[in-house]
N, C-alpha and C. Protein backbone atom coordinates (compact mmCIF):
# COMPACT_ATOMS: atom_id res chain seq x y z
N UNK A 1 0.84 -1.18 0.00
CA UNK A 1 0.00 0.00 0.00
C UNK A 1 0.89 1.24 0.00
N UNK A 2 0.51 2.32 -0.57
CA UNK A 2 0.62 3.36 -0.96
C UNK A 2 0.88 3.88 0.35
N UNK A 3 2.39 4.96 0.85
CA UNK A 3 2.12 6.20 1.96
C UNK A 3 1.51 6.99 1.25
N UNK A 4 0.47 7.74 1.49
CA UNK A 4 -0.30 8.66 0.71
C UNK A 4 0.38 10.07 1.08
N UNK A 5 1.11 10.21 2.41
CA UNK A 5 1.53 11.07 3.16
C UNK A 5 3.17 11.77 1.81
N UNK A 6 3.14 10.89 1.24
CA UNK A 6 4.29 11.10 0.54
C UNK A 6 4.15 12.02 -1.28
N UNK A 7 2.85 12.38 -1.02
CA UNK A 7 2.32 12.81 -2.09
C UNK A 7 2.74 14.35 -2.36
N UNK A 8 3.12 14.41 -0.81
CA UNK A 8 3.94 16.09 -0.57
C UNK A 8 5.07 16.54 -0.73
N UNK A 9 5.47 15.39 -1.31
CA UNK A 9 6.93 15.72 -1.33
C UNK A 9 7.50 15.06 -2.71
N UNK A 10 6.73 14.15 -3.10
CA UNK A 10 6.87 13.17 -4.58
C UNK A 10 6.71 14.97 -5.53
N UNK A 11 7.11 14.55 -6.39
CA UNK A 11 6.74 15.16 -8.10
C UNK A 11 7.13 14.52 -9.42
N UNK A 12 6.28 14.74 -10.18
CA UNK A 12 6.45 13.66 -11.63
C UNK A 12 8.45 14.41 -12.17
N UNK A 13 9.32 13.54 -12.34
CA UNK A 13 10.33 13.65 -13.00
C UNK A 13 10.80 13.99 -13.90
N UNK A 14 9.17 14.17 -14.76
CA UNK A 14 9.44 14.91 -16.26
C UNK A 14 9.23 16.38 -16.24
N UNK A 15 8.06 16.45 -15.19
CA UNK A 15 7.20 17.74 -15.53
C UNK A 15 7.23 18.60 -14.30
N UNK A 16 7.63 17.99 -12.92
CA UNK A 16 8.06 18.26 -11.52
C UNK A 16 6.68 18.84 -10.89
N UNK A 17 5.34 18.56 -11.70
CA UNK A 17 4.23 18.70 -10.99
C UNK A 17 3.66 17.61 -10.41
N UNK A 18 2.45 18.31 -9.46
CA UNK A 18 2.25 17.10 -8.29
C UNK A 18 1.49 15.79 -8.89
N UNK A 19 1.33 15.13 -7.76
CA UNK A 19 0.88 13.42 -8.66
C UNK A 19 0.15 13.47 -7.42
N UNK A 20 -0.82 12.36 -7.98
CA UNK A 20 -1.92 11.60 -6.86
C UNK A 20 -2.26 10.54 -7.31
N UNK A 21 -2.69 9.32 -7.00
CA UNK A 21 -2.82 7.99 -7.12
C UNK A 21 -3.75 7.41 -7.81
N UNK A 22 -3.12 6.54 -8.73
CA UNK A 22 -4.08 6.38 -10.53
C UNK A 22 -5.13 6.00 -9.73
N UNK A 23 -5.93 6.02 -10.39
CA UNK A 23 -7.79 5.40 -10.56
C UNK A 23 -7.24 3.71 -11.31
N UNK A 24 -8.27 3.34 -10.93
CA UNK A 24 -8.40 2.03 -11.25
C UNK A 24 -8.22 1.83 -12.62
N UNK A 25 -9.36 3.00 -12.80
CA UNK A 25 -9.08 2.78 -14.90
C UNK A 25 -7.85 3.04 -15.26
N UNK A 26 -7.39 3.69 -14.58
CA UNK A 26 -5.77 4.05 -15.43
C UNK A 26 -5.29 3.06 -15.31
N UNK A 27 -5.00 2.23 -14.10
CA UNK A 27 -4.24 0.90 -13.83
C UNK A 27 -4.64 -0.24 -15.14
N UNK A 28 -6.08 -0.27 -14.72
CA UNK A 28 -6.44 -1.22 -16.15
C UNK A 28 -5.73 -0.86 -17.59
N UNK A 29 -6.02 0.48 -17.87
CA UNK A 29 -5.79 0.98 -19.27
C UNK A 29 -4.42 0.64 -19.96
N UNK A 30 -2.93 0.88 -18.33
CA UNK A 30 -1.76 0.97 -18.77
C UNK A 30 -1.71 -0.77 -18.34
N UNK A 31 -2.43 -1.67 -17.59
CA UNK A 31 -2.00 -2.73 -17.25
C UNK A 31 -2.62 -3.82 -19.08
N UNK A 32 -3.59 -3.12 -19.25
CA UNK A 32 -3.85 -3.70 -21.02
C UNK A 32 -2.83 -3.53 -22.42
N UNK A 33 -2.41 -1.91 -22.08
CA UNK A 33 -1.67 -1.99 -23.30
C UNK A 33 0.22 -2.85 -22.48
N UNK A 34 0.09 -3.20 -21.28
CA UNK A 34 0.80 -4.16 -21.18
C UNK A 34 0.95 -5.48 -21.75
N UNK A 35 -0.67 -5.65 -21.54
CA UNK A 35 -0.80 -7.03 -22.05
C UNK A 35 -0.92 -7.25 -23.54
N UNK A 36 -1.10 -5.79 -24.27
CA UNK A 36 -0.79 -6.13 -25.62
C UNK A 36 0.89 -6.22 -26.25
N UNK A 37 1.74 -5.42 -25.02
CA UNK A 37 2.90 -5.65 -25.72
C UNK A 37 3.12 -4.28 -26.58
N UNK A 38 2.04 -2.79 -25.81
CA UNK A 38 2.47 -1.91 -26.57
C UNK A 38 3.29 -1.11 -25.40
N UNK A 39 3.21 -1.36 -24.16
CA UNK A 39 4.07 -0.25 -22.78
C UNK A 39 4.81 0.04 -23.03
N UNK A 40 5.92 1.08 -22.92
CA UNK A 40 7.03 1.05 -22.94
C UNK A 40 7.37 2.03 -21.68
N UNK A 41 8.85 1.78 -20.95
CA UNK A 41 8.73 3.11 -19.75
C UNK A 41 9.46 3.93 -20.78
N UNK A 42 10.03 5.39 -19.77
CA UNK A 42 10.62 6.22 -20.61
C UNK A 42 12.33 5.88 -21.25
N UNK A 43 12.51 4.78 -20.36
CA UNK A 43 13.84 4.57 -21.63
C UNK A 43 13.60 3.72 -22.83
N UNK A 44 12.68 3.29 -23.10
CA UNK A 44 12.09 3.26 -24.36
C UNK A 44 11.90 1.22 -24.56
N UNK A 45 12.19 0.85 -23.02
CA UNK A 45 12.00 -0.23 -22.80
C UNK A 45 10.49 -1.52 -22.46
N UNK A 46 10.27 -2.55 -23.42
CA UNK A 46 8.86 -3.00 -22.84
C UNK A 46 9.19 -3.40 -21.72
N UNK A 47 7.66 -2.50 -21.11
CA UNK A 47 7.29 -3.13 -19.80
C UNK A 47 6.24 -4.31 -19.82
N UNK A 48 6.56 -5.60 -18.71
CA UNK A 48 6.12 -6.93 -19.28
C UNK A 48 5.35 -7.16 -17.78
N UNK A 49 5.82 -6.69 -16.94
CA UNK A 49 5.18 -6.73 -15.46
C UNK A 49 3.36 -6.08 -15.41
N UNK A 50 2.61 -6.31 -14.98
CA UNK A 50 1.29 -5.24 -14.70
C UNK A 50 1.89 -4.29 -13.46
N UNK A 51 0.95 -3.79 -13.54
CA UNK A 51 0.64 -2.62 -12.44
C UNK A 51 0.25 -2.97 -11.43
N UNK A 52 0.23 -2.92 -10.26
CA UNK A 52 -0.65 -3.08 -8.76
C UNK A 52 -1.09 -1.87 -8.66
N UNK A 53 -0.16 -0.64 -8.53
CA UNK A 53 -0.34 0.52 -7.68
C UNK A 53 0.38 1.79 -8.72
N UNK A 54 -0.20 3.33 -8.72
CA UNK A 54 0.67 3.42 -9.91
C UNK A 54 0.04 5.05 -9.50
N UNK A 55 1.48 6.08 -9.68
CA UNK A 55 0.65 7.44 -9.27
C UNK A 55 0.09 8.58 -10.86
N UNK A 56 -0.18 8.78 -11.07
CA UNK A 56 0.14 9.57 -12.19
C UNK A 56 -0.19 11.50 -11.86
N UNK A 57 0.36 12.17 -12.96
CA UNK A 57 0.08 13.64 -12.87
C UNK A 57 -1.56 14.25 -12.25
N UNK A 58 -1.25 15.45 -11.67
CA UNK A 58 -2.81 15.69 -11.64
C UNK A 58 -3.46 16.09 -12.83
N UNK A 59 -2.99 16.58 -13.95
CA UNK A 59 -3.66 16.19 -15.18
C UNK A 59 -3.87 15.49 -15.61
N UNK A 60 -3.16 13.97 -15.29
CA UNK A 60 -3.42 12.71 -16.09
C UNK A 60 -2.55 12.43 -17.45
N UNK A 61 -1.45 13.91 -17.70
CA UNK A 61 -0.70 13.35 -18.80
C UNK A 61 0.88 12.03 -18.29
N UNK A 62 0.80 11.43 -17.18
CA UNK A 62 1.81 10.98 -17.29
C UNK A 62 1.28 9.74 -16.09
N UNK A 63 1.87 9.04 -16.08
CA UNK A 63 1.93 7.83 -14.80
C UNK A 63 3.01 7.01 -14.59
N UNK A 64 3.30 6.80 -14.03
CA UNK A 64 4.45 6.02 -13.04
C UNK A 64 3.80 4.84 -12.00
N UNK A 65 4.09 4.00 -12.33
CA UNK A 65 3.40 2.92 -11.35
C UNK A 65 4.56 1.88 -11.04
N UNK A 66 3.98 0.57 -10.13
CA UNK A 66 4.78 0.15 -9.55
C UNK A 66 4.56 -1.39 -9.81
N UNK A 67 4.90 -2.27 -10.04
CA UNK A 67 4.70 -3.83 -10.63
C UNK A 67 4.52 -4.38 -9.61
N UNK A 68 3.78 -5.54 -9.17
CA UNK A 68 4.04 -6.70 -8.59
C UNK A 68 5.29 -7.50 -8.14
N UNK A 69 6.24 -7.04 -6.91
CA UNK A 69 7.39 -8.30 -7.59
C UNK A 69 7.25 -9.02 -6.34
């Protein structure tokens, strides 16, 4: 589980604005185009793991999540 407490101090790496914790649909959305084999993270690598938990921008242009291991 998520510290939620850490949401104050996190910022997205690309854009250094704040994040809050995907919605379910996002998890599904990025955990599908996993399962198609289209993910990639930003070094341009497939991601093959799903999602459990995953924060993204408060606009929703970016997400960062965290796999199962």
């Amino acid at each position: 589980m998520f510290d939620t407490n850490l949401l104050d101090i996190l910022c997205c790496p690309e854009t250094r604005g704040k994040l809050k914790l995907a919605s379910d649909e996002i998890i599904a959305k990025v955990n599908n185009a996993i399962s198609a084999g289209s993910a990639k993270n930003v070094a341009g690598e497939k991601v093959s793991e799903p999602l459990t938990e995953a924060l993204t921008t408060e606009d929703g242009s970016r997400e960062i999540g965290r796999a199962h291991v």
